[in-house]
Protein backbone atom coordinates (compact mmCIF):
# COMPACT_ATOMS: atom_id res chain seq x y z
CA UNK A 1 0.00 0.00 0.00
CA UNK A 2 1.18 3.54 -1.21
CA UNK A 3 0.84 6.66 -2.78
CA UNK A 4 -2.61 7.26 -0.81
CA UNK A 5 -3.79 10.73 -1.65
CA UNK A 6 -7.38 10.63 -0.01
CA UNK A 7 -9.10 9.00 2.99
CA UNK A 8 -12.49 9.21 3.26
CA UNK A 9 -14.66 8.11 6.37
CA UNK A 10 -17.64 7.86 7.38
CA UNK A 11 -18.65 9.30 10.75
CA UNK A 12 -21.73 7.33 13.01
CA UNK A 13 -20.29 3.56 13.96
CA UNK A 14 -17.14 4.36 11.64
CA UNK A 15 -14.98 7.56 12.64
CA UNK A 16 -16.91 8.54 15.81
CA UNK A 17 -17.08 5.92 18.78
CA UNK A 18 -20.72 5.24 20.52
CA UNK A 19 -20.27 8.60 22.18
CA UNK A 20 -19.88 10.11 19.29
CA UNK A 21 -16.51 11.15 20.35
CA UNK A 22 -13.13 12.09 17.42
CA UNK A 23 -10.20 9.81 19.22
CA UNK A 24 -7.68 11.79 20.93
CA UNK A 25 -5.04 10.68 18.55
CA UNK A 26 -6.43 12.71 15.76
CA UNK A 27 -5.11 15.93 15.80
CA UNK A 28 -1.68 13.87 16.05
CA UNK A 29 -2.47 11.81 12.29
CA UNK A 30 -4.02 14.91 11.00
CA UNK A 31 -0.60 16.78 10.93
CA UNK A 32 1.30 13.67 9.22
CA UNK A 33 -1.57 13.55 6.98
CA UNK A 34 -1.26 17.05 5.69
CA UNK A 35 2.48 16.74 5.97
CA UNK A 36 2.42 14.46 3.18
CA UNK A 37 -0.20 16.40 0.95
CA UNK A 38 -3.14 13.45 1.85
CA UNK A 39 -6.68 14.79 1.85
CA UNK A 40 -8.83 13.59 4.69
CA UNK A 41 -12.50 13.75 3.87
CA UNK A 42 -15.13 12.95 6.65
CA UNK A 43 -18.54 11.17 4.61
CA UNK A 44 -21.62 11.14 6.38
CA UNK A 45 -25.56 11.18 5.83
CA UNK A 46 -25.50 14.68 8.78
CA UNK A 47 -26.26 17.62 7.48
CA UNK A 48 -23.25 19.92 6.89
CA UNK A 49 -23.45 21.81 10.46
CA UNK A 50 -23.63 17.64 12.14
CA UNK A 51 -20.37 16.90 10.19
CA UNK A 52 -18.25 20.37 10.43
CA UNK A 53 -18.49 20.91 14.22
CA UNK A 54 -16.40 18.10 15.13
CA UNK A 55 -13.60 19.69 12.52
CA UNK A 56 -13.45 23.34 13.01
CA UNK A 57 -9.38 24.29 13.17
CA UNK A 58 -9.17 22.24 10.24
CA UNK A 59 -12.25 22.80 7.92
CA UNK A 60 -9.89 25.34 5.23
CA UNK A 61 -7.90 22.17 4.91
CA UNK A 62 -10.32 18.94 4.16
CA UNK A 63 -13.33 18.20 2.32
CA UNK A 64 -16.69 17.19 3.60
CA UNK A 65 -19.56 14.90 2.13
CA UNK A 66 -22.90 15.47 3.59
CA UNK A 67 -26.39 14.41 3.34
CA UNK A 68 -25.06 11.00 1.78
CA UNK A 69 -23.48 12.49 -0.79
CA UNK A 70 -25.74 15.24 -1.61
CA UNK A 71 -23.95 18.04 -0.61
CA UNK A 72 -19.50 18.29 -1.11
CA UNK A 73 -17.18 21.17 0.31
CA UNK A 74 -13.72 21.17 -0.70
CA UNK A 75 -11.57 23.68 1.13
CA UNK A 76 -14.51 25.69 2.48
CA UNK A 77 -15.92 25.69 -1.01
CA UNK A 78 -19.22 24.15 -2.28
CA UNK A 79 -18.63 21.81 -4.80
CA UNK A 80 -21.72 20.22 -5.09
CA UNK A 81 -25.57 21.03 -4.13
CA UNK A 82 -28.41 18.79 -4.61
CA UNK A 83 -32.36 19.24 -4.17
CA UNK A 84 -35.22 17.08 -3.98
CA UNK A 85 -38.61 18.35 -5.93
CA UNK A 86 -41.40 19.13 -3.53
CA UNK A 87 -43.90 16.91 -5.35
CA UNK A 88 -41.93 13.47 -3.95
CA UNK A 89 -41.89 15.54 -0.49
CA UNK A 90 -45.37 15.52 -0.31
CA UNK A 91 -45.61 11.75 -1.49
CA UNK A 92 -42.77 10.61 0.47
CA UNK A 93 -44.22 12.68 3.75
CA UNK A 94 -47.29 10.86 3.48
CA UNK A 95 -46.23 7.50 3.55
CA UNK A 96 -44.15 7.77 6.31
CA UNK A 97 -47.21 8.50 8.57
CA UNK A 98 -48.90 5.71 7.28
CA UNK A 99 -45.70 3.60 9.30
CA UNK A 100 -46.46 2.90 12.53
CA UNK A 101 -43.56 4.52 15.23
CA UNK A 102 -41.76 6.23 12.23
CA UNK A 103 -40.75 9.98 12.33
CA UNK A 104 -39.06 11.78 8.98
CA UNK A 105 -36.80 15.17 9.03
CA UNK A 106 -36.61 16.83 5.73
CA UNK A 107 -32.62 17.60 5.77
CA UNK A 108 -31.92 20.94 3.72
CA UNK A 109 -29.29 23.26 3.54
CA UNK A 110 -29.95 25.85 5.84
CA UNK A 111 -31.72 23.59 8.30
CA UNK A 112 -33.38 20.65 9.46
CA UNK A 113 -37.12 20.05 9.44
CA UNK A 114 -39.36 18.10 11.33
CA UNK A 115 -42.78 17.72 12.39
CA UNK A 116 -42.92 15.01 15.30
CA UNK A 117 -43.73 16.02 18.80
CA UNK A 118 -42.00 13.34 19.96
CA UNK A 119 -39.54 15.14 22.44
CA UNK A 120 -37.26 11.67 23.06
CA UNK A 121 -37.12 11.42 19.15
CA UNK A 122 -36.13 14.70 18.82
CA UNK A 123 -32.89 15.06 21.43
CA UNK A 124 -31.85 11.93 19.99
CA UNK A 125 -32.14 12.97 16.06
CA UNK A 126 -30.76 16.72 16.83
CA UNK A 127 -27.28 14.86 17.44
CA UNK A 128 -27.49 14.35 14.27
CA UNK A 129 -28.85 17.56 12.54
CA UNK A 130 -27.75 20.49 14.73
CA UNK A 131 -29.66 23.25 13.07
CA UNK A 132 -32.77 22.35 13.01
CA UNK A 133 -36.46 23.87 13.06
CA UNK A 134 -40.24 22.42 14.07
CA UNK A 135 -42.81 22.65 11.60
CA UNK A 136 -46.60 22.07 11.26
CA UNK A 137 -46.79 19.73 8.37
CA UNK A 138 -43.70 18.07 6.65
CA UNK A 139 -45.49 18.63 3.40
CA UNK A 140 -45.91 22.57 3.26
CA UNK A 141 -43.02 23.85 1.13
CA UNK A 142 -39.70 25.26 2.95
CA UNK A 143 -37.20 28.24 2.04
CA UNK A 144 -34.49 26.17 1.74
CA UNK A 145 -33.17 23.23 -0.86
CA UNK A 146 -34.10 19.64 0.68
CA UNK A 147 -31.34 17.48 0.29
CA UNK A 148 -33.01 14.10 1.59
CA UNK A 149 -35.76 12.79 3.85
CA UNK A 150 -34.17 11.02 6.69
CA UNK A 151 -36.80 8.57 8.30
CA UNK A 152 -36.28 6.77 11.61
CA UNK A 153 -37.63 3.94 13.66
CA UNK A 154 -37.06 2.95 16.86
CA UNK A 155 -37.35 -0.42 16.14
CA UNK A 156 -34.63 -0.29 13.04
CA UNK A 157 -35.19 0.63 9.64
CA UNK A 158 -34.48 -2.81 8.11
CA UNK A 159 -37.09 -4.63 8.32
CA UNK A 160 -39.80 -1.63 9.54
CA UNK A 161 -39.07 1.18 7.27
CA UNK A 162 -37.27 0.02 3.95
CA UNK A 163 -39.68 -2.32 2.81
CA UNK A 164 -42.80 0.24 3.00
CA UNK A 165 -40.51 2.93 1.27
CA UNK A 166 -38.61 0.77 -1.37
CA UNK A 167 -41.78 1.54 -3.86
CA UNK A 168 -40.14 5.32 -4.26
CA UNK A 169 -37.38 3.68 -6.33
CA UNK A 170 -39.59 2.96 -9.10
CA UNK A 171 -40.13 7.91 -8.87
CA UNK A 172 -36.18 7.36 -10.00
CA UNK A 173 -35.19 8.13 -6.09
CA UNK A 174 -32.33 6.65 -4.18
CA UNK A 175 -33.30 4.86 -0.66
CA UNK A 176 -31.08 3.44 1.19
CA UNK A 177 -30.78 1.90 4.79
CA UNK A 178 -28.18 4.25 6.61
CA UNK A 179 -28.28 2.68 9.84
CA UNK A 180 -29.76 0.71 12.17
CA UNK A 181 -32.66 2.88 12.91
CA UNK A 182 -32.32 5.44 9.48
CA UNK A 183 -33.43 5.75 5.96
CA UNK A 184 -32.88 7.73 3.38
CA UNK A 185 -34.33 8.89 0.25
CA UNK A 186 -32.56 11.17 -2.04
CA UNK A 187 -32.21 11.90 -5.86
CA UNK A 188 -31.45 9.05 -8.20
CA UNK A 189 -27.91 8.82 -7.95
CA UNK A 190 -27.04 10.64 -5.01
CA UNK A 191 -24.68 8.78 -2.92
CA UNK A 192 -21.42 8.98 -0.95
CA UNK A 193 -19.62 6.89 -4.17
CA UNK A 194 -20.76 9.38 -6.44
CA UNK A 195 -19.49 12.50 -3.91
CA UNK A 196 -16.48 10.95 -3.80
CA UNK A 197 -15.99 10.33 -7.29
CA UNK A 198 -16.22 14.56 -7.98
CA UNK A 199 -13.52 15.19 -5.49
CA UNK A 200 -11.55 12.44 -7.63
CA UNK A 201 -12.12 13.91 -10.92
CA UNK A 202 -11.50 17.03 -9.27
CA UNK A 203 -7.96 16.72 -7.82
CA UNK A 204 -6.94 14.08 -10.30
CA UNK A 205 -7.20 11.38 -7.67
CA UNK A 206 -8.13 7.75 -8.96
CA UNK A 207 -9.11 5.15 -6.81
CA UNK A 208 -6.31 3.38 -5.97
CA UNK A 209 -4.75 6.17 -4.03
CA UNK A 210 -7.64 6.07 -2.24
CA UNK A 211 -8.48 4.98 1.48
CA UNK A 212 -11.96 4.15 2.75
CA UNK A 213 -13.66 3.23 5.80
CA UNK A 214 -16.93 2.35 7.06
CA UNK A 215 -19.69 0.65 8.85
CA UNK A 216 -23.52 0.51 7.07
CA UNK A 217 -25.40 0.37 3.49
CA UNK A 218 -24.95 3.65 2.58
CA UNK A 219 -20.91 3.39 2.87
CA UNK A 220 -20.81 0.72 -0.02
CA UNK A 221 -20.46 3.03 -3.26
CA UNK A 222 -18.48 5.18 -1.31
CA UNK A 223 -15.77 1.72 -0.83
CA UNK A 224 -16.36 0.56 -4.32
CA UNK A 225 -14.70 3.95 -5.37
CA UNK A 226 -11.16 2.95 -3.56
CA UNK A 227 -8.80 0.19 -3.90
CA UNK A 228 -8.39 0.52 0.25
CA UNK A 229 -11.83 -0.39 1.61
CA UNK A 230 -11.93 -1.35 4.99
CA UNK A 231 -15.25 -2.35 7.00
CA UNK A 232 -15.09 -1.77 10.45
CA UNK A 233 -15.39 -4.64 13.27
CA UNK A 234 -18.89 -3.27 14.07
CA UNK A 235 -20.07 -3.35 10.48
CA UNK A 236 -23.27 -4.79 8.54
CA UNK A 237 -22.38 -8.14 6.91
CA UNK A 238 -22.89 -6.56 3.33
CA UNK A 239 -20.43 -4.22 4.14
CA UNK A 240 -17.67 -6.20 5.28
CA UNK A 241 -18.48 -8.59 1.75
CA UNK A 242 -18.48 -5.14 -0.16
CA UNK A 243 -14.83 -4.18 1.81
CA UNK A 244 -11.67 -5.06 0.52
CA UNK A 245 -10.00 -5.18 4.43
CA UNK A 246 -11.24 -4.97 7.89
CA UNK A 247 -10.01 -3.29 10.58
CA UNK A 248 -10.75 -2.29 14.50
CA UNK A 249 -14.41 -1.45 16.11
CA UNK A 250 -15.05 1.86 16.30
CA UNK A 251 -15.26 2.15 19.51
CA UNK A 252 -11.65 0.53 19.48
CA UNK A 253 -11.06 3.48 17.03
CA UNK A 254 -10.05 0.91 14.34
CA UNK A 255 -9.68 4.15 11.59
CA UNK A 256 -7.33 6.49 13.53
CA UNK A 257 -4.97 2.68 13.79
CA UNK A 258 -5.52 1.70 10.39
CA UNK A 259 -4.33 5.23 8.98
CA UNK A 260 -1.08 5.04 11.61
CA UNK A 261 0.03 1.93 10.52
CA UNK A 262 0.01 3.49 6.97
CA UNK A 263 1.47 6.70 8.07
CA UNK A 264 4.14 4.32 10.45
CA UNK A 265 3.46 6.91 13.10
């Protein structure tokens, strides 16, 4: 393994440990990794704001992927803005209230939306999406581009949301299981492989100088897109099939070791 030239991770069960902590090690690898010109790239289905906090003193420096690939910053510098038509809102919306115990948030670019009054669904999903705003009906158009719909059950979205929603492929929409409890539908397309492809084409970086690493679903375009795919310990089976290597738990902080070893520091 060598000439890497960009790392990508995802954050939830990948990057971040169950307390949604960055290891303490980072800011260490970080330096080495801009030392030697690599690009570190944090991929994630958050919204932007969910993603950035955790890399302020560095943001100039690295690229993001957000809403599952819907939304790239390189350098502080939008790169790439999706939106989903209101008319699938509407549709989508509705069938998600039809779903017993399920709650959406419409994830846009100045904000989150949601409409549940749910108060233990909403400190848990505002982890997630830090600006964020209550509405009256999911339905009634925003000021703001939607980037996804981002549906959660407490019971996991597996087996209680995905096959009520899976129809919405056939509207040329993307949905994808992003975790064990979340959803999403986007645009036809939009996904973190796809993201990750434009910052390739854009710095002249192919896929074999490139490092991957993560946990669910929604990570496996985003490993097909690099020769160094690694599924964590904690991963979904497909994943770890879809993954060229496997490495450490994330709670074990398996990506922070996986890049030292590489970086021999």
């Amino acid at each position: 393994m060598r000439d890497i030239k960009l790392i990508v991770t995802d954050m939830d069960g990948t990057f971040l440990n169950s307390h949604y902590e960055v290891s303490p090690d980072f800011s260490a690898v970080f330096k080495e990794l801009k030392k030697r010109n690599i690009l570190f790239v944090p991929a994630s289905g958050r919204q932007m704001p969910g993603i950035t906090q955790y890399f302020e003193d560095i943001k100039n420096d690295i690229g993001f992927i957000a809403e599952n690939g819907g939304y790239v910053i390189y350098k502080n510098k939008e790169l790439f803005a999706d939106k989903l038509e209101h008319a699938f809102i509407v549709d989508i919306t509705a069938a998600i209230r039809e779903i017993p115990g399920a709650r959406a948030v419409l994830s846009a670019k100045k904000k989150a939306y949601y409409e549940s009054d749910d108060q233990q669904f909403v400190e848990y999903f505002t982890k997630y999406y830090t600006e964020n705003q209550k509405v009256n009906d999911l339905g009634e158009e925003v000021d703001d581009d939607v980037f996804k719909i981002a549906v959660y059950h407490p019971e996991g979205s597996e087996k209680n949301l995905y096959p009520f929603l899976k129809k919405f492929r056939e509207n040329n929409l993307e949905v994808v299981v992003s975790g064990k409890y979340w959803l999403d539908i986007m645009n036809k397309d939009i996904n973190k492989g796809n993201a990750l492809q434009k910052l390739q084409n854009l710095l002249n970086i192919s896929p074999s100088q490139t490092m991957s690493f993560g946990d669910y679903m929604n990570d496996i375009t985003m490993l097909e897109r690099s020769k160094y795919s690694y599924a964590m310990e904690n991963a979904h089976p497909s994943v770890k099939i879809a993954a060229s290597f496997s490495t450490l738990s994330n709670d074990d902080f398996g990506v922070l070791k996986t890049i030292s070893e590489y970086l021999s520091i």
